[in-house]
N, C-alpha and C. Protein backbone atom coordinates (compact mmCIF):
# COMPACT_ATOMS: atom_id res chain seq x y z
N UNK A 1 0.85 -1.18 0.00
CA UNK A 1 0.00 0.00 0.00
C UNK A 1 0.89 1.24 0.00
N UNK A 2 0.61 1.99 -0.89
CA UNK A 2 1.25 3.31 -0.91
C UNK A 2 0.52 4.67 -0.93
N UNK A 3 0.86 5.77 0.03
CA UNK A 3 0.11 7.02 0.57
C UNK A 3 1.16 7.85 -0.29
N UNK A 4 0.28 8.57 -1.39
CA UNK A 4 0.90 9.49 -2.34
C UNK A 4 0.03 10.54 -1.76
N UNK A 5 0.55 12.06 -1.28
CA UNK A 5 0.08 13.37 -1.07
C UNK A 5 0.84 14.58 -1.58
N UNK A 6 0.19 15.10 -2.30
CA UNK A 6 0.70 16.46 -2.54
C UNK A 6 1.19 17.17 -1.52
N UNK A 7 2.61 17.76 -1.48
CA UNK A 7 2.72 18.56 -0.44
C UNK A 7 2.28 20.13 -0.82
N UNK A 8 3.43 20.25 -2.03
CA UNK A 8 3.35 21.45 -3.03
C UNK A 8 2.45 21.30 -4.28
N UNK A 9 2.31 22.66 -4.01
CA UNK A 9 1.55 22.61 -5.80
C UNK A 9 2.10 23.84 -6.89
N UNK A 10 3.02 24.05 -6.26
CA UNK A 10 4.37 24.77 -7.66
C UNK A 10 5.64 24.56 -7.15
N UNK A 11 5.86 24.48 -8.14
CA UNK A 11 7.57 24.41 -8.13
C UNK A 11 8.49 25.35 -6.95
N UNK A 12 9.51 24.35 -6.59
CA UNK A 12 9.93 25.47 -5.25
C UNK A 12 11.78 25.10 -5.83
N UNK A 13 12.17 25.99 -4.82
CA UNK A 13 14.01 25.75 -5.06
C UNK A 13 14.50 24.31 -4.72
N UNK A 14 15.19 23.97 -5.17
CA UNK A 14 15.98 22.52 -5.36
C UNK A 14 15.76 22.26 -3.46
N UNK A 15 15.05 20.85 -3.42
CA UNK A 15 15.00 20.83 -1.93
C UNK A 15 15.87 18.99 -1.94
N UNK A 16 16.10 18.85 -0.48
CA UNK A 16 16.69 17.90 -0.39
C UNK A 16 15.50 16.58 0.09
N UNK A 17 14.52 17.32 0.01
CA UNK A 17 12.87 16.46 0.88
C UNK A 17 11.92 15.85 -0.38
N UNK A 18 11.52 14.91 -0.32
CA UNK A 18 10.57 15.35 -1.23
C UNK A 18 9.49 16.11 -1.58
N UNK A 19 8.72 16.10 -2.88
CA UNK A 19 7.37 17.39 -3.36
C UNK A 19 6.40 16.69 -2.65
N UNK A 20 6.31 15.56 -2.47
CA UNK A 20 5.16 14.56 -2.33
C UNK A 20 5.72 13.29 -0.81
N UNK A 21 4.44 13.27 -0.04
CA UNK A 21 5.14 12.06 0.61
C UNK A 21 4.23 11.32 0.12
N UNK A 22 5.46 10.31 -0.40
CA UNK A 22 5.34 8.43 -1.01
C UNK A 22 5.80 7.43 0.03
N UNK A 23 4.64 7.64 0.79
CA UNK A 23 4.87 6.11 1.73
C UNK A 23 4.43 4.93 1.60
N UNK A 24 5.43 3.80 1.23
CA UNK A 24 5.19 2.41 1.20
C UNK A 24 5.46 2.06 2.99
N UNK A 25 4.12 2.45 3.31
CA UNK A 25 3.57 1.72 5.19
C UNK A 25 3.91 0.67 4.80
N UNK A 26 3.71 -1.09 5.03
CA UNK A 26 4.22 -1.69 4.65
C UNK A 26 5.74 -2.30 5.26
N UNK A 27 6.62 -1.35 4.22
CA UNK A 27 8.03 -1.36 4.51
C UNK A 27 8.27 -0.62 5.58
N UNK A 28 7.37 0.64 5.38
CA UNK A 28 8.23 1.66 6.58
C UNK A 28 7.57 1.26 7.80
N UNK A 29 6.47 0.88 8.20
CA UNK A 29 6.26 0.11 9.14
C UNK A 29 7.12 -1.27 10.16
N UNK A 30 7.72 -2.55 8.84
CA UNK A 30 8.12 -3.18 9.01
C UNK A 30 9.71 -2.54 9.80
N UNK A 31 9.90 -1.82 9.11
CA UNK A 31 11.51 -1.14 9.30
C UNK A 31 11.74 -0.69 10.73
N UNK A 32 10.31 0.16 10.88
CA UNK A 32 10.32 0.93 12.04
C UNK A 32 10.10 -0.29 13.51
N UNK A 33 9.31 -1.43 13.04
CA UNK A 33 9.23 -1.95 14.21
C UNK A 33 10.72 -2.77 14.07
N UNK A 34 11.34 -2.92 13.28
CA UNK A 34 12.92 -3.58 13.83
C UNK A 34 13.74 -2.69 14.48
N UNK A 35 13.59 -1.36 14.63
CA UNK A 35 14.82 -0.46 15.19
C UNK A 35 14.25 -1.22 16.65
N UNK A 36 15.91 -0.94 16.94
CA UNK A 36 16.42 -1.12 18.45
C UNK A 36 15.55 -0.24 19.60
N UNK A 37 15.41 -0.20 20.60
CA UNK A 37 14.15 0.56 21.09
C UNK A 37 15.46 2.26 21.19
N UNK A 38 14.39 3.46 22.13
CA UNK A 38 15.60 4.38 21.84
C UNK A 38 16.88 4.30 23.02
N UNK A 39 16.44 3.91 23.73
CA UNK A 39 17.41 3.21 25.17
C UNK A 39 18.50 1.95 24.55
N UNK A 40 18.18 1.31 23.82
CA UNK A 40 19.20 0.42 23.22
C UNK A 40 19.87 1.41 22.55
N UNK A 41 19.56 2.35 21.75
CA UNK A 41 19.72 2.87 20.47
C UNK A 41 21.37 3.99 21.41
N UNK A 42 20.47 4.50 22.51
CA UNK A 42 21.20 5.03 23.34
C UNK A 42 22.72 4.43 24.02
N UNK A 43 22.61 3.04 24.39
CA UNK A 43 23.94 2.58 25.14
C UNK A 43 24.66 1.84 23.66
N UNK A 44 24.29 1.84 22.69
CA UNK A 44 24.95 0.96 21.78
C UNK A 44 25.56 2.10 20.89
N UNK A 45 25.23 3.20 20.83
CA UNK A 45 25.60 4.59 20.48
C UNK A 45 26.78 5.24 21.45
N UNK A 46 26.71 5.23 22.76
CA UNK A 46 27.76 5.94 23.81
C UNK A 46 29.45 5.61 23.14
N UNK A 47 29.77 4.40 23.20
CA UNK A 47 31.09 3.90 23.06
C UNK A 47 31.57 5.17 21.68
N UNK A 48 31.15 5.48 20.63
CA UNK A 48 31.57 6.13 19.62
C UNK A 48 31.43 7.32 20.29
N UNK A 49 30.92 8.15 20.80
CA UNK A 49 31.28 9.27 21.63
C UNK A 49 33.07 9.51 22.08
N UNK A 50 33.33 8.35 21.60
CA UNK A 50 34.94 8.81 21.87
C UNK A 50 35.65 9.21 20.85
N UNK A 51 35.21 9.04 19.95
CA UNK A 51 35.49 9.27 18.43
C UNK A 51 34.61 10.64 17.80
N UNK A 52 34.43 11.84 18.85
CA UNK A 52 33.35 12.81 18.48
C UNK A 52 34.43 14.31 18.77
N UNK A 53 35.54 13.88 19.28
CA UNK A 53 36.48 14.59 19.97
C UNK A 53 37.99 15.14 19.22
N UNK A 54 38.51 15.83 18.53
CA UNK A 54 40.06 15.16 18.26
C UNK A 54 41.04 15.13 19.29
N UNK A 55 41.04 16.22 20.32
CA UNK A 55 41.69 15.77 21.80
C UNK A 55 41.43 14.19 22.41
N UNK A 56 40.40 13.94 22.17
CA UNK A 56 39.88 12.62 22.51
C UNK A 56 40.48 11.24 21.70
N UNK A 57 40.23 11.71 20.72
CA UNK A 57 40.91 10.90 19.14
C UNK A 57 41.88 10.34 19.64
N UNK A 58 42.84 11.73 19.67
CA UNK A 58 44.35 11.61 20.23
C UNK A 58 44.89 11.04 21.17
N UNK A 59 44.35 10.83 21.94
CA UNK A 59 44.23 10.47 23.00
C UNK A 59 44.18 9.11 23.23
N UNK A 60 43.19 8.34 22.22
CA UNK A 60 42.70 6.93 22.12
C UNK A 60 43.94 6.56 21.01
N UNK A 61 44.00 7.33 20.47
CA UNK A 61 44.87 6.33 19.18
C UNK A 61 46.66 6.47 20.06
N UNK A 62 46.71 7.18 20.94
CA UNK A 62 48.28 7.16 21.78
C UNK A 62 48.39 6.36 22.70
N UNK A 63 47.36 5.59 23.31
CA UNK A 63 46.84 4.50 24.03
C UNK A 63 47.02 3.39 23.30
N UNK A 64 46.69 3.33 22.29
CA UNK A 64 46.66 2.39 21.32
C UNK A 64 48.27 1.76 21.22
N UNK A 65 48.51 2.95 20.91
CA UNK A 65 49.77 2.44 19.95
C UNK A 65 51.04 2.74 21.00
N UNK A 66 51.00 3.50 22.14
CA UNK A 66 51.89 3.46 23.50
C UNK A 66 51.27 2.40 24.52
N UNK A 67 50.51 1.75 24.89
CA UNK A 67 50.18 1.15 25.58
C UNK A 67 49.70 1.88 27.54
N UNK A 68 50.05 1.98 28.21
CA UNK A 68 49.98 2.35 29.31
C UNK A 68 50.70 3.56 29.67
N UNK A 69 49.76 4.79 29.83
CA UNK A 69 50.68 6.08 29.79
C UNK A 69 50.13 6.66 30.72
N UNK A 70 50.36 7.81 31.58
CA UNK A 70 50.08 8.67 32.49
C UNK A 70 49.56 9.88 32.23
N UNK A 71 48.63 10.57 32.57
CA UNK A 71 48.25 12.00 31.81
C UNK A 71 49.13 12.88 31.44
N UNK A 72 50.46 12.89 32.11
CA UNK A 72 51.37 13.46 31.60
C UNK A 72 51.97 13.35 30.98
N UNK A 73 51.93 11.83 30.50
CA UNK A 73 53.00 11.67 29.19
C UNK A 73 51.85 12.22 28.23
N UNK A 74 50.49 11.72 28.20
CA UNK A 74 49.67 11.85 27.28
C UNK A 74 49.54 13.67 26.85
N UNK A 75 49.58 14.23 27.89
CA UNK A 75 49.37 15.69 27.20
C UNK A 75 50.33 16.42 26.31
N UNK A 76 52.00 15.96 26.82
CA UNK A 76 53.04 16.24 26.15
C UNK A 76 52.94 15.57 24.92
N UNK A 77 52.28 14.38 24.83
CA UNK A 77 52.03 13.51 23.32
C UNK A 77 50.92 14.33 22.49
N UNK A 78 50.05 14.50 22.71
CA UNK A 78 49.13 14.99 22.16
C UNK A 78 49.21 16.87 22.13
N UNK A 79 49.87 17.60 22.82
CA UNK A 79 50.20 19.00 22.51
C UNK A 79 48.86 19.74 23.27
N UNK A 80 48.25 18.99 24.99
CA UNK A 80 47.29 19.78 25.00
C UNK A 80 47.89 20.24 26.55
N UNK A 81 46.84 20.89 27.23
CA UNK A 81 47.02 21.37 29.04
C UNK A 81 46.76 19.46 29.48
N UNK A 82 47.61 19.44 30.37
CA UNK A 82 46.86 18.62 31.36
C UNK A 82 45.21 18.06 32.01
N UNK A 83 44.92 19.27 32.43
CA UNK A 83 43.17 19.25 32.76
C UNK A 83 42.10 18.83 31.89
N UNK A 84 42.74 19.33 30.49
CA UNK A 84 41.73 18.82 29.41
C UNK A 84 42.18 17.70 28.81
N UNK A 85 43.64 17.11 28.95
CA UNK A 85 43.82 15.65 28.66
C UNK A 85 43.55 14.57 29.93
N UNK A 86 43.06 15.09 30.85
CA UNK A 86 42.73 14.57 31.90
C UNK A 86 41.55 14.37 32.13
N UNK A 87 40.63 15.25 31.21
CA UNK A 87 38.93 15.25 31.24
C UNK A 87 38.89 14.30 30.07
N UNK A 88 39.79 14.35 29.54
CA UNK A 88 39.17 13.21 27.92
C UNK A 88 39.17 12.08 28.39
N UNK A 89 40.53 11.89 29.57
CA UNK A 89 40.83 9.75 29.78
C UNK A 89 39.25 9.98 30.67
N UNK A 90 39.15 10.64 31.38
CA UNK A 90 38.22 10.38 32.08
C UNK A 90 37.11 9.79 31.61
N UNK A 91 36.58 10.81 30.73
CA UNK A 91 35.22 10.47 29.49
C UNK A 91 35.96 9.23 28.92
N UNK A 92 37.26 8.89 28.25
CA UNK A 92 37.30 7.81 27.78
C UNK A 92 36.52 6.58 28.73
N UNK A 93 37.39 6.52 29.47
CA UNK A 93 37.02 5.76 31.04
C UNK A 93 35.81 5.51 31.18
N UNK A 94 34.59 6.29 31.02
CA UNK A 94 33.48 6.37 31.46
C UNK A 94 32.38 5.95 30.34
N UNK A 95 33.16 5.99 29.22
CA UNK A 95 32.92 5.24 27.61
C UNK A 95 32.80 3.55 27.97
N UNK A 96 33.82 3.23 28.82
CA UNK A 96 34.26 1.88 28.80
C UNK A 96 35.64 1.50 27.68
N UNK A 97 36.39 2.77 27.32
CA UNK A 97 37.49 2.78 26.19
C UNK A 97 38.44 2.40 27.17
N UNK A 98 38.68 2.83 28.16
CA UNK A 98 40.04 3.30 29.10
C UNK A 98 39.82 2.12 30.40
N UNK A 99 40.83 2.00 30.79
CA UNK A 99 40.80 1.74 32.54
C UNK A 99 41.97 2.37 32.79
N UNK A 100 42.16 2.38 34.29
CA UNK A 100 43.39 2.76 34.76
C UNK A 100 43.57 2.25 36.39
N UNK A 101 44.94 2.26 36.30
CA UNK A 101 45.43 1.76 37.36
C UNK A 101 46.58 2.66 38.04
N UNK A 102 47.02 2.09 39.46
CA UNK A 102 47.54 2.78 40.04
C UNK A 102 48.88 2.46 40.32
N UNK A 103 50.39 3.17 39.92
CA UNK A 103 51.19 2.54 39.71
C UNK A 103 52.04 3.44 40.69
N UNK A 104 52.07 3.39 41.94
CA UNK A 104 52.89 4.31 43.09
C UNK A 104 52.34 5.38 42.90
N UNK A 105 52.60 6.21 42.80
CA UNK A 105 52.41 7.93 42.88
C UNK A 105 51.43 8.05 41.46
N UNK A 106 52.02 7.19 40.39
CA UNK A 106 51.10 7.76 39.00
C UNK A 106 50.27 6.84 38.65
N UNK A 107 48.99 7.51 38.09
CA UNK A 107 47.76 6.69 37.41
C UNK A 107 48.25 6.48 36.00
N UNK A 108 48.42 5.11 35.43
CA UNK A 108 48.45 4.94 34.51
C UNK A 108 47.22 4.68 33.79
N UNK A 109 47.05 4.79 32.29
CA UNK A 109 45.56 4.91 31.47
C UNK A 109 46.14 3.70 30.41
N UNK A 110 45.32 2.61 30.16
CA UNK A 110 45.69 2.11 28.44
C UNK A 110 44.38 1.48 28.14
N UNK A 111 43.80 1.31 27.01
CA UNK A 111 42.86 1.01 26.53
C UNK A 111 42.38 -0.77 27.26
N UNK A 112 40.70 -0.45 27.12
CA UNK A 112 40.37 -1.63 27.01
C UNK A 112 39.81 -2.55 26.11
N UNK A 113 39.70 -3.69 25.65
CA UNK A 113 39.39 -4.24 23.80
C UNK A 113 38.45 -3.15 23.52
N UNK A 114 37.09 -2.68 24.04
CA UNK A 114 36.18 -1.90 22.85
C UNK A 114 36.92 -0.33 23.12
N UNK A 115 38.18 0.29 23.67
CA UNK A 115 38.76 1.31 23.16
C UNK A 115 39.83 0.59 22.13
N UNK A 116 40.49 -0.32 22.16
CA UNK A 116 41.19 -0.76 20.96
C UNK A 116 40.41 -1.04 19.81
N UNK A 117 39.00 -1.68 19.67
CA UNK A 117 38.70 -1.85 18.61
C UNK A 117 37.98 -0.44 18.08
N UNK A 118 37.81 1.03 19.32
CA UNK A 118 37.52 1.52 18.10
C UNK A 118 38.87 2.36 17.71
N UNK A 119 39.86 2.28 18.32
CA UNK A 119 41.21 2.89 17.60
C UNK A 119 40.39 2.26 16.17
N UNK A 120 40.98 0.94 16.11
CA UNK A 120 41.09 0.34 15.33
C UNK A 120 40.11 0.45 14.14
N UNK A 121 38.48 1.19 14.34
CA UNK A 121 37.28 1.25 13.19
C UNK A 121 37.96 2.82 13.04
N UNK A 122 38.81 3.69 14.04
CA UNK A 122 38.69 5.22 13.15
C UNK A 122 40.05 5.06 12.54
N UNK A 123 40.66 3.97 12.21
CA UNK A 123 42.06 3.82 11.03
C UNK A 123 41.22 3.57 10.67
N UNK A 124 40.48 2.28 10.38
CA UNK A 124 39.99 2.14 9.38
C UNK A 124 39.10 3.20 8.40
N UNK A 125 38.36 3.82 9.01
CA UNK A 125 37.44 4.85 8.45
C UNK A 125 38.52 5.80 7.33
N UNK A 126 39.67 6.20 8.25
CA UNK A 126 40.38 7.16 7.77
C UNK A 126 41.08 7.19 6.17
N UNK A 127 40.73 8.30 5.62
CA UNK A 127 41.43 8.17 3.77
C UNK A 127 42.79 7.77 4.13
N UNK A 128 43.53 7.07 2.89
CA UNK A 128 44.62 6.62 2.97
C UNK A 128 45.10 8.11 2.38
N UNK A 129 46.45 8.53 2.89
CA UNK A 129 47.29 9.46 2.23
C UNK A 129 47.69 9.70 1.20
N UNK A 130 47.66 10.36 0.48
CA UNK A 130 47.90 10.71 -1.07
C UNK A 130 49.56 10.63 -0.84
């Protein structure tokens, strides 16, 4: 079954919507009852929140590829203040990207598998270099 309605009835500037909604209910029905509810949609979404950041980025991909570092090595690595490379492990941390531990006087930070695997999806994403 398909719901054809006029929206417009003259011509308008190049839109990105359509003139008419053409709904095949049906499909869009079927579609709509498979999404994840919005609470799933919500915790299965958080983990990429680490990847929304480039302080953050940086942060995850120096973890990655240094293994166990301290906020201070990490800020001198990444070129930021302390406080705000210190708010990112945190949010990493709180992602479920990071853990950290306590190594005498310094907290060390290194990824945990779902912060390695998403190092690992934003190489992949990334254009190869000309």
């Amino acid at each position: 079954m398909f719901v054809r309605i006029w929206r417009y009835a003259f011509p308008m500037a190049e839109r990105d919507t359509c003139e008419l909604l053409c709904l095949d209910l049906p499909k869009a029905e079927a579609l709509r009852a498979a999404l994840p509810s919005a609470e799933s949609l919500d915790l299965g979404t958080s983990p990429f929140k680490a990847l929304t950041d480039p302080t953050r980025v940086s942060v995850l991909l120096s973890l990655a590829d240094g293994g166990s570092c301290c906020v201070c090595d990490l800020s001198w690595i990444v070129g930021r203040e302390e406080k705000l490379v210190s708010h990112h492990v945190r949010l990493l941390k709180s992602l479920g990207a990071a853990r950290s531990r306590r190594d005498g006087r310094m907290v060390m930070y290194e990824l945990t598998d779902l912060g390695a695997a998403l190092a690992a999806v934003y190489r992949e994403l990334q254009p190869v270099p000309a």
